[in-house]
Protein backbone atom coordinates (compact mmCIF):
# COMPACT_ATOMS: atom_id res chain seq x y z
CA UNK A 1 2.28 2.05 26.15
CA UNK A 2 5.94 3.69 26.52
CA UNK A 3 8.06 1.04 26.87
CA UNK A 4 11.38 -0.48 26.66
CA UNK A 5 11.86 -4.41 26.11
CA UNK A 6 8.63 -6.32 26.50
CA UNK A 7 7.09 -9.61 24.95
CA UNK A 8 3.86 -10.72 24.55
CA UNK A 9 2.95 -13.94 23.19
CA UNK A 10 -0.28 -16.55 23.22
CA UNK A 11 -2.53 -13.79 24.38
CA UNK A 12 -6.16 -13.77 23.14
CA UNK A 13 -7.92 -10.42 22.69
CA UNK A 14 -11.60 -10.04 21.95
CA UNK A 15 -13.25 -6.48 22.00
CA UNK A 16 -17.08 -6.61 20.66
CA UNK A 17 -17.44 -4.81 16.78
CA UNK A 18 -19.93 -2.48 17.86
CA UNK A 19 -19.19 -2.19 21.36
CA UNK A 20 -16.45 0.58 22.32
CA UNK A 21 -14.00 1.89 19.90
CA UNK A 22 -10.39 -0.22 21.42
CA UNK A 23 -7.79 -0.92 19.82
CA UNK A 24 -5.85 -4.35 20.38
CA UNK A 25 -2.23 -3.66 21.15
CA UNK A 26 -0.42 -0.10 20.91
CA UNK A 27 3.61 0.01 21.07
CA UNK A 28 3.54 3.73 21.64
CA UNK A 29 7.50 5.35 21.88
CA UNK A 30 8.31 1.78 22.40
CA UNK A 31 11.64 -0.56 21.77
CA UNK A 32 12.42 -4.00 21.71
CA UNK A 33 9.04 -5.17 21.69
CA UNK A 34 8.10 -8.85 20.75
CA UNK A 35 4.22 -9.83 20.10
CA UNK A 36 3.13 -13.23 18.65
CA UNK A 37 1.28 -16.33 18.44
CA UNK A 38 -2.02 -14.58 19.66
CA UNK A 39 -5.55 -13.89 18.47
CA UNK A 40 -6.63 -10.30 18.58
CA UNK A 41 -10.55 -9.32 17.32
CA UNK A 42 -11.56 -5.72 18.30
CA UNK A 43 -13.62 -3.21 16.84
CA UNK A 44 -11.05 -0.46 16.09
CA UNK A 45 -7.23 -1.59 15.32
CA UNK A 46 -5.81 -4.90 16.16
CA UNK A 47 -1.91 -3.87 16.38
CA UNK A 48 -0.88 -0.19 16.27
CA UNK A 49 2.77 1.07 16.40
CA UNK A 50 3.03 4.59 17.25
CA UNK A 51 5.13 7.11 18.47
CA UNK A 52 3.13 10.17 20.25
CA UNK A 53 5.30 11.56 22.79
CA UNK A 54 3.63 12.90 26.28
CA UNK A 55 3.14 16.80 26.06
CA UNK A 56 6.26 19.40 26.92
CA UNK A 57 8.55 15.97 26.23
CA UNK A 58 10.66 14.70 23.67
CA UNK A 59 9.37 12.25 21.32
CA UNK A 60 11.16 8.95 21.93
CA UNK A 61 11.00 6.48 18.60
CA UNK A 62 9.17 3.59 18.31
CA UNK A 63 12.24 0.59 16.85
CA UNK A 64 12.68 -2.85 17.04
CA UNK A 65 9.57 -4.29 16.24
CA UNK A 66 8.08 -7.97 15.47
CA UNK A 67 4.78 -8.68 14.94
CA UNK A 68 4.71 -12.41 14.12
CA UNK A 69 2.44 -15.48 13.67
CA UNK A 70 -0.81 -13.62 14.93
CA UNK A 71 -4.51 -13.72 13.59
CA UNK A 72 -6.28 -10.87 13.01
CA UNK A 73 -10.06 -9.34 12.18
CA UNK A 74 -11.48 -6.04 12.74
CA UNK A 75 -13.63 -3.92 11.46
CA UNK A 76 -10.73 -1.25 11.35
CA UNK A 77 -7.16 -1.74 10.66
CA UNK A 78 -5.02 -5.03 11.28
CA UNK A 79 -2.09 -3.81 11.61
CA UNK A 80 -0.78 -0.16 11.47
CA UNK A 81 2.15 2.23 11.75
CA UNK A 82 0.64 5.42 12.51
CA UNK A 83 -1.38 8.04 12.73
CA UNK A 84 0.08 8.92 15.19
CA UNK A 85 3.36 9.81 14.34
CA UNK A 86 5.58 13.09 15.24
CA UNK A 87 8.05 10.21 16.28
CA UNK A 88 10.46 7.75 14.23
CA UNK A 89 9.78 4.43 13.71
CA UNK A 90 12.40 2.19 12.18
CA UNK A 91 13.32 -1.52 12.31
CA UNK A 92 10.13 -2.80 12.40
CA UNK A 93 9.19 -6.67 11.36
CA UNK A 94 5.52 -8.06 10.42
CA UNK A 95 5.58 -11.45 9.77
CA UNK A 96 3.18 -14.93 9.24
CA UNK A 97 -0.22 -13.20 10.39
CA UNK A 98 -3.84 -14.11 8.66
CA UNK A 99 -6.09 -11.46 8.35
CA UNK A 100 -9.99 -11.93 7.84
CA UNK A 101 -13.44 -10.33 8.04
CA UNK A 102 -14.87 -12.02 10.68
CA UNK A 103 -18.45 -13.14 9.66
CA UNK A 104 -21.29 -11.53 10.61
CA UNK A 105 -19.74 -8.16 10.77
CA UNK A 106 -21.01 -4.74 9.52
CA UNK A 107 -17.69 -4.19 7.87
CA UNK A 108 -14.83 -6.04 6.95
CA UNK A 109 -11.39 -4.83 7.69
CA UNK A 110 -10.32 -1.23 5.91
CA UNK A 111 -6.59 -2.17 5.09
CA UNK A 112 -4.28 -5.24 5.67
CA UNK A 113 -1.47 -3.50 6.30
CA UNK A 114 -1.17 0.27 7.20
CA UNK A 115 1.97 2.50 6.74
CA UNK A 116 1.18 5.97 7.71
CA UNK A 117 3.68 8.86 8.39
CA UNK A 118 2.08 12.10 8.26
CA UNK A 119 3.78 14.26 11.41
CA UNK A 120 6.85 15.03 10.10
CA UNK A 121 9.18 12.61 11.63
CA UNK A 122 10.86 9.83 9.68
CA UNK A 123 10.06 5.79 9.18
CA UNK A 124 12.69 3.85 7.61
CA UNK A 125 13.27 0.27 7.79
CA UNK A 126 10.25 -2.01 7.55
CA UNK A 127 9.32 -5.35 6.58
CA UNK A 128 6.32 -7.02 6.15
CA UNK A 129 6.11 -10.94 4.18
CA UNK A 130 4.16 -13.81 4.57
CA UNK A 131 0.14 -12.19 5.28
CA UNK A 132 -2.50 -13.85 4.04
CA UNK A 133 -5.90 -11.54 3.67
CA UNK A 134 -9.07 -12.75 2.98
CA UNK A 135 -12.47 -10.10 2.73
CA UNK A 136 -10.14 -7.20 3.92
CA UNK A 137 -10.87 -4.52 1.94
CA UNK A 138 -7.45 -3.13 0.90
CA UNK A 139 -4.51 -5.19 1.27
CA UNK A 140 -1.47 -2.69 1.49
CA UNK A 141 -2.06 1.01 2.36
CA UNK A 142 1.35 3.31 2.09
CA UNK A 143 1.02 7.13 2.95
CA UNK A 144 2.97 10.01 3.17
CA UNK A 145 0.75 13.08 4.12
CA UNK A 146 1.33 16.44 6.20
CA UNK A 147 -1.24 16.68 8.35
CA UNK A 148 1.38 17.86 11.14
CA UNK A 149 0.28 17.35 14.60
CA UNK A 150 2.90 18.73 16.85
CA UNK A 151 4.44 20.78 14.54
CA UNK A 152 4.42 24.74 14.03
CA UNK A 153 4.62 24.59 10.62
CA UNK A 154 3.39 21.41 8.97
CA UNK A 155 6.53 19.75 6.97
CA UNK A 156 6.32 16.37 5.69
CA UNK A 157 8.63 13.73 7.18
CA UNK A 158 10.03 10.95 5.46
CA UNK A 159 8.80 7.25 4.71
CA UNK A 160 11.42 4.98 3.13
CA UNK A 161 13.18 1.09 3.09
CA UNK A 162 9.92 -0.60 3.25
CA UNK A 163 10.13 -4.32 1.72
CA UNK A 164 6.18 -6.03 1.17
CA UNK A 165 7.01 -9.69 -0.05
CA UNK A 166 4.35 -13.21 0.04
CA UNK A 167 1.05 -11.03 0.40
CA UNK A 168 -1.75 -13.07 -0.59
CA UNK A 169 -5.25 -11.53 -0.72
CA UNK A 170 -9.05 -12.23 -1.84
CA UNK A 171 -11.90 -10.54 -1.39
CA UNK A 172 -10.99 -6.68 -1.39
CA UNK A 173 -12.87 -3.66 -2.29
CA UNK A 174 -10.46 -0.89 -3.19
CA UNK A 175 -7.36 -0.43 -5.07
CA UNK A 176 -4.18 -0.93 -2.32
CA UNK A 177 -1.84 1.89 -3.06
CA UNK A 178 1.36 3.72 -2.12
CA UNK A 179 1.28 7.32 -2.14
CA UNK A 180 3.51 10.45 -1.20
CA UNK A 181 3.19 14.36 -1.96
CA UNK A 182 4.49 16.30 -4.82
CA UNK A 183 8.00 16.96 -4.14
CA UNK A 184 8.14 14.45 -0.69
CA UNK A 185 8.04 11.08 -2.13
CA UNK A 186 8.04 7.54 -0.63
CA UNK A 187 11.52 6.25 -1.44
CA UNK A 188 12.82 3.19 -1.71
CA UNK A 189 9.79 0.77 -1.82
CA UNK A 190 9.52 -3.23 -2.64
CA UNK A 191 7.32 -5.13 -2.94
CA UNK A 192 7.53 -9.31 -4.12
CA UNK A 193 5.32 -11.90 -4.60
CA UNK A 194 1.91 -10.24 -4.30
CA UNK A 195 -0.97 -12.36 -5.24
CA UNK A 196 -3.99 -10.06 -4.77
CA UNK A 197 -8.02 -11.05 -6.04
CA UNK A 198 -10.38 -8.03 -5.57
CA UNK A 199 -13.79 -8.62 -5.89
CA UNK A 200 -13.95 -5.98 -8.64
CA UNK A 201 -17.19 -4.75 -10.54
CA UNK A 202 -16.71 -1.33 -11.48
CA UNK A 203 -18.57 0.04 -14.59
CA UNK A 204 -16.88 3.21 -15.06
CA UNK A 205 -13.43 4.03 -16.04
CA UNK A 206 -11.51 7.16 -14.02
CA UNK A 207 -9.05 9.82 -14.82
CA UNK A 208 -5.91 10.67 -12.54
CA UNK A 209 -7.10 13.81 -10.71
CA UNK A 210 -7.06 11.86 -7.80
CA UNK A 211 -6.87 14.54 -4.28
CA UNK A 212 -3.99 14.64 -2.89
CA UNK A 213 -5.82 15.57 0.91
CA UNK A 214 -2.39 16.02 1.87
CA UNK A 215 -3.39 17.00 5.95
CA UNK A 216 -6.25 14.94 5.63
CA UNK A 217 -6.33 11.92 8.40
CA UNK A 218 -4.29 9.11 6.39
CA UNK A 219 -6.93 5.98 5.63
CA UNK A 220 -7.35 3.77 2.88
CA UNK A 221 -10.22 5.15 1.93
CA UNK A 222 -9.14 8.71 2.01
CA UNK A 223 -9.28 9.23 -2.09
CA UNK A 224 -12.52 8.31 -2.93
CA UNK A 225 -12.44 5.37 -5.82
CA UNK A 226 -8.96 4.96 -7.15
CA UNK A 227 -8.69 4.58 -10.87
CA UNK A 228 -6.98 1.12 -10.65
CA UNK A 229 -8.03 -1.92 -9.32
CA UNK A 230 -5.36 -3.08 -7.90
CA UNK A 231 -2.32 -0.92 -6.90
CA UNK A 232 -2.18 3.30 -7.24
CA UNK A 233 1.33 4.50 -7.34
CA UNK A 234 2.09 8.25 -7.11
CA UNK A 235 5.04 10.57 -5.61
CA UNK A 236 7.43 7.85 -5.25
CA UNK A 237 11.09 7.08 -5.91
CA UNK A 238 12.63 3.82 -5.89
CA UNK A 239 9.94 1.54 -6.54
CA UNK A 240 10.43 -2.02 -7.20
CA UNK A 241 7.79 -4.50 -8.23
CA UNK A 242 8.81 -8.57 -8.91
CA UNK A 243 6.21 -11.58 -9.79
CA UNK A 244 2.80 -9.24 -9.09
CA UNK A 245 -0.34 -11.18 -9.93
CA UNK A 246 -3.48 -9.16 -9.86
CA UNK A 247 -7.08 -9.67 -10.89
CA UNK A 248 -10.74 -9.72 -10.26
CA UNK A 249 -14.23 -11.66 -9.60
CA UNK A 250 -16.16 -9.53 -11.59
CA UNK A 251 -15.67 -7.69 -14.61
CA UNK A 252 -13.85 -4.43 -13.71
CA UNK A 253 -13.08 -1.83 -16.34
CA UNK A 254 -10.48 0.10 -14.87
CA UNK A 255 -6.46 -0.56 -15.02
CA UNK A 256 -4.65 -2.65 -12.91
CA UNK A 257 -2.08 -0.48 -11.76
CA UNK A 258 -1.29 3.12 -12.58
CA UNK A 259 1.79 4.89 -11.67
CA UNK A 260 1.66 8.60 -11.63
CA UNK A 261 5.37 10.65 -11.16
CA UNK A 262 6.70 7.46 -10.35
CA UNK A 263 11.15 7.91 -10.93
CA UNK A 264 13.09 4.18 -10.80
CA UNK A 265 10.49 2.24 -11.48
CA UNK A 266 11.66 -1.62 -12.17
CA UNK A 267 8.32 -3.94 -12.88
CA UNK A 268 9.60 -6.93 -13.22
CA UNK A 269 7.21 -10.35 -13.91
CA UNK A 270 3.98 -9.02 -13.51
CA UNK A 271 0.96 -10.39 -14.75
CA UNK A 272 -3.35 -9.69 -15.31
CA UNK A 273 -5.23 -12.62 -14.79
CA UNK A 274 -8.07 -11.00 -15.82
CA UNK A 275 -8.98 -8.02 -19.18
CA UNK A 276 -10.12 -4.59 -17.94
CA UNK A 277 -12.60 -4.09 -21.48
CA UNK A 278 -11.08 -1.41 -23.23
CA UNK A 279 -8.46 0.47 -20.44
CA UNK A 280 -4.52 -0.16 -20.69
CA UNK A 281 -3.87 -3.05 -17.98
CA UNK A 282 -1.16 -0.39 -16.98
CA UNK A 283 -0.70 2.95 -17.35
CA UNK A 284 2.46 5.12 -16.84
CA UNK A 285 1.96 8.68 -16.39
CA UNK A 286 4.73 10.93 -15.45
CA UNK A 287 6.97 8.26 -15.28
CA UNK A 288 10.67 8.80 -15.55
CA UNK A 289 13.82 5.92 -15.89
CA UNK A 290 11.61 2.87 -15.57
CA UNK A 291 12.36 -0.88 -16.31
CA UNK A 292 9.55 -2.73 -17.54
CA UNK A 293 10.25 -6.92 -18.19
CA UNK A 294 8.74 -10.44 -17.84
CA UNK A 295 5.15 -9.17 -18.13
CA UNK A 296 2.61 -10.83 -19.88
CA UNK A 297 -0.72 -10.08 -21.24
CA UNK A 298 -3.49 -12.00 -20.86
CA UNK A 299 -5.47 -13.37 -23.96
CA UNK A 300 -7.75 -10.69 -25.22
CA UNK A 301 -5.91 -7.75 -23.78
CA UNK A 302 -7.32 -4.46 -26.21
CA UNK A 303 -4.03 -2.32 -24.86
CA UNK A 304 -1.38 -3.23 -22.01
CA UNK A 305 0.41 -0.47 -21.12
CA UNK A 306 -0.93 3.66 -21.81
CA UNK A 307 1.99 5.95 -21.47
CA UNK A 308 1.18 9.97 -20.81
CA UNK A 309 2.68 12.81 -19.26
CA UNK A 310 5.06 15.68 -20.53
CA UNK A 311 7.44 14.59 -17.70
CA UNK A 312 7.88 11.18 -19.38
CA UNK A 313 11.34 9.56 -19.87
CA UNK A 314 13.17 6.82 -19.95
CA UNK A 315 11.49 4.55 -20.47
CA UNK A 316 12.39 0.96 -21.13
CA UNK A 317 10.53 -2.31 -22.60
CA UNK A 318 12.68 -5.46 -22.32
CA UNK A 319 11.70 -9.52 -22.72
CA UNK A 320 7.53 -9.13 -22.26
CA UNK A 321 5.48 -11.71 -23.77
CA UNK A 322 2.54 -9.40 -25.14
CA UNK A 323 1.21 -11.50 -27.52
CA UNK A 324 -1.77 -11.78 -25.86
CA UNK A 325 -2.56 -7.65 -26.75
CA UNK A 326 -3.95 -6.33 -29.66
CA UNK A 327 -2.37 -3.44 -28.90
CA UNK A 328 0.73 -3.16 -26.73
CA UNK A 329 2.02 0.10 -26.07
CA UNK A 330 -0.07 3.39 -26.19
CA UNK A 331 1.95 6.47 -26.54
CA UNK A 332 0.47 10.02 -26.15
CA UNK A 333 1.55 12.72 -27.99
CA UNK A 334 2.69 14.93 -25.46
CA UNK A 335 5.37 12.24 -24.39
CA UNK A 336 8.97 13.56 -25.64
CA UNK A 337 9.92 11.22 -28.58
CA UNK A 338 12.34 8.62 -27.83
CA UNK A 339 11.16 8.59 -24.30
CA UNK A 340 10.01 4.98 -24.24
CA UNK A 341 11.77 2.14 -26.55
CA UNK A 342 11.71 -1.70 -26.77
C-alpha cells in the first residue's frame, strides 16, 4: 500500500503455510501508519515496511512507523524493513510483539527481526524493544548490501540509528548478526538487554572468510553457517553492546560473538552462560578503539577473548571478572604491540 495516515488495530490475519506465498501487512511509501493489537500467521512475511516507488515516479519514503503489541508466526520473516528498498525509511517503532514457530510447521520463522537496506537509499532512525522469540531461527538480522534495484550504477545506501533493547529469544538455529560492506558500514548501532538461547550443536569450529554476497538478495541465511553462535559483527561503526546474555542447549564449539572491522566498539556487561570447548568466547578481529568492561567468564572458559588482525588498535580491557578463564586474552602476533591493554 501507498499511503498516508492509516491505523489498523485488532485485526486477525491467517494465510495457510503452504498455501500461496502472502505476506501479512505491507506499508509500502507509506507515513503515519499505526498497526497493533492483532494476530497475523501467513506463509511468507507477517509485517513488511517498504518503500518501492511505482515505475517513471519518485520514490516517496516510508516514516513514522509503529508496530506494537502484535503476535506473530510464519514460516518467513516476522517483521521486516526491506527488500525492497530504493526508498528511505526513518522513524520507525517495533514494540511488545511475540514471535513463535507455530507447531506443526515445515519451518519455523527465518529471522525475528529484519533490517535490510540494499537499494541505495538511506534508513535511519529505528527502534525495536520488548520481542519475545521463541523457535525463530535468527533473532536479529541487520544488512547493508548493494544489490541496487533501480539504480544505474549499484551504490550502497546507508543504514544507521538503530536501537535493539529487551529481545528475548529460545530456540534459534543461526548466529543473528549485523553486517555492512567494506568501506559502507552500519553506523551507529545498539543494542541492550538481549537474552538469546540457540539451540546450538555445532561440531566444527569456522574461520572468518565469511562471503560478503554483497548484491545477493539480503536473508538471514544468506552466509552459509556463521562462525559464532550467537551474534556476527562486521563493517560497522558505532556499535554498542550493554547486559548481552548468550548461550546454548547443546554443546556448540564455536564463539559467541565475533566482530570483524568493527571501529567504536563499547561491550559493556556481557556474559556466556555456556563454554564453547576450546574457541575464544569472543574474538576481535580488525577491531579498532573498542571498550571492553563488566564481562564475565563462565567457569571453565579455556580462552575469552582472541584478538587478530593487522588493523588492530585500541583496544581497551577495563573491570571484567575473568576468573573463570584459564586463559584470558589471546593476542596474535600480527597485532601492533600496545594495541590492546588492561
Amino acid at each position: 500500500m501507498d499511503c498516508n495516515g492509516v491505523v489498523i488495530t485488532g485485526i486477525t490475519i491467517i494465510s495457510e503455510t503452504r498455501g500461496p506465498n502472502t505476506d501479512g501487512i505491507d506499508p509500502d511509501s507509506s507515513r503515519n501508519v499505526h498497526i497493533s493489537d492483532s494476530y497475523i500467521e501467513t506463509g511468507d512475511d507477517c509485517i513488511v515496511v517498504k518503500a518501492t516507488g511505482r515505475l517513471g515516479k519518485p520514490v516517496k519514503p516510508s516514516g513514522n512507523i509503529t508496530v506494537t503489541n502484535c503476535t506473530l508466526t510464519t514460516t518467513c520473516n516476522n517483521f521486516k524493513m526491506g527488500t525492497e528498498s530504493p526508498g528511505n525509511f526513518r522513524n520507525i517503532a517495533v514494540t511488545n510483539c511475540s514471535m513463535f514457530r507455530k507447531p506443526g510447521t515445515f519451518q519455523g520463522p527465518i529471522s525475528g527481526v529484519a533490517i535490510e537496506m540494499v537499494d541505495g537509499a538511506t534508513l535511519d532512525g529505528v527502534v525495536v524493544s520488548n520481542i519475545v522469540t521463541r523457535e525463530v531461527d535468527t533473532p536479529i538480522f541487520v544488512r547493508l548490501g548493494n544489490r541496487g534495484r533501480g539504480q544505474t550504477v549499484p551504490t550502497p545506501g546507508m543504514l544507521r540509528n538503530v536501537s535493539i533493547h529487551n529481545i528475548t529469544a529460545t530456540g534459534g538455529l543461526l548466529s543473528s548478526s549485523i553486517t555492512g560492506l567494506p568501506g559502507h558500514p552500519a553506523n551507529h548501532i545498539s543494542l541492550s538487554n538481549i537474552n538469546i538461547t540457540m539451540k546450538g550443536g555445532e561440531r566444527q569450529t569456522r574461520g572468518l572468510d565469511v562471503p560478503e554476497n554483497a548484491e545477493k538478495y539480503p536473508e538471514a541465511k544468506m552466509f552459509g553457517p556463521l562462525p559464532s553462535y550467537g551474534l556476527f559483527a562486521r563493517h560497522v561503526e558505532g556499535l554498542i553492546l550493554r547486559n548481552i546474555r548468550l548461550r546454548w542447549e547443546e554443546q556448540d564449539v564455536r564463539p559467541a560473538m565475533i566482530f570483524d572491522d568493527v571501529k567504536n566498539l563499547a561491550l559493556d556487561g556481557f556474559e556466556s552462560g555456556t563454554v564453547s570447548g576450546g574457541s575464544p568466547v569472543v574474538w576481535f578481529h580488525n577491531v579498532a578503539r573498542a571498550l571492553m568492561g563488566g564481562c564475565r567468564a563462565a567457569e571453565g572458559t579455556d580462552r575469552f577473548l582472541r584478538v587478530t588482525g593487522t588493523e588492530t588498535r585500541n583496544i581497551r580491557l577495563t573491570a571484567n571478572d575473568l576468573t573463570g578463564a584459564r586463559h584470558t586474552v589471546e593476542i596474535a602476533r600480527e597485532v601492533p604491540r600496545q594495541a590492546v591493554s588492561r
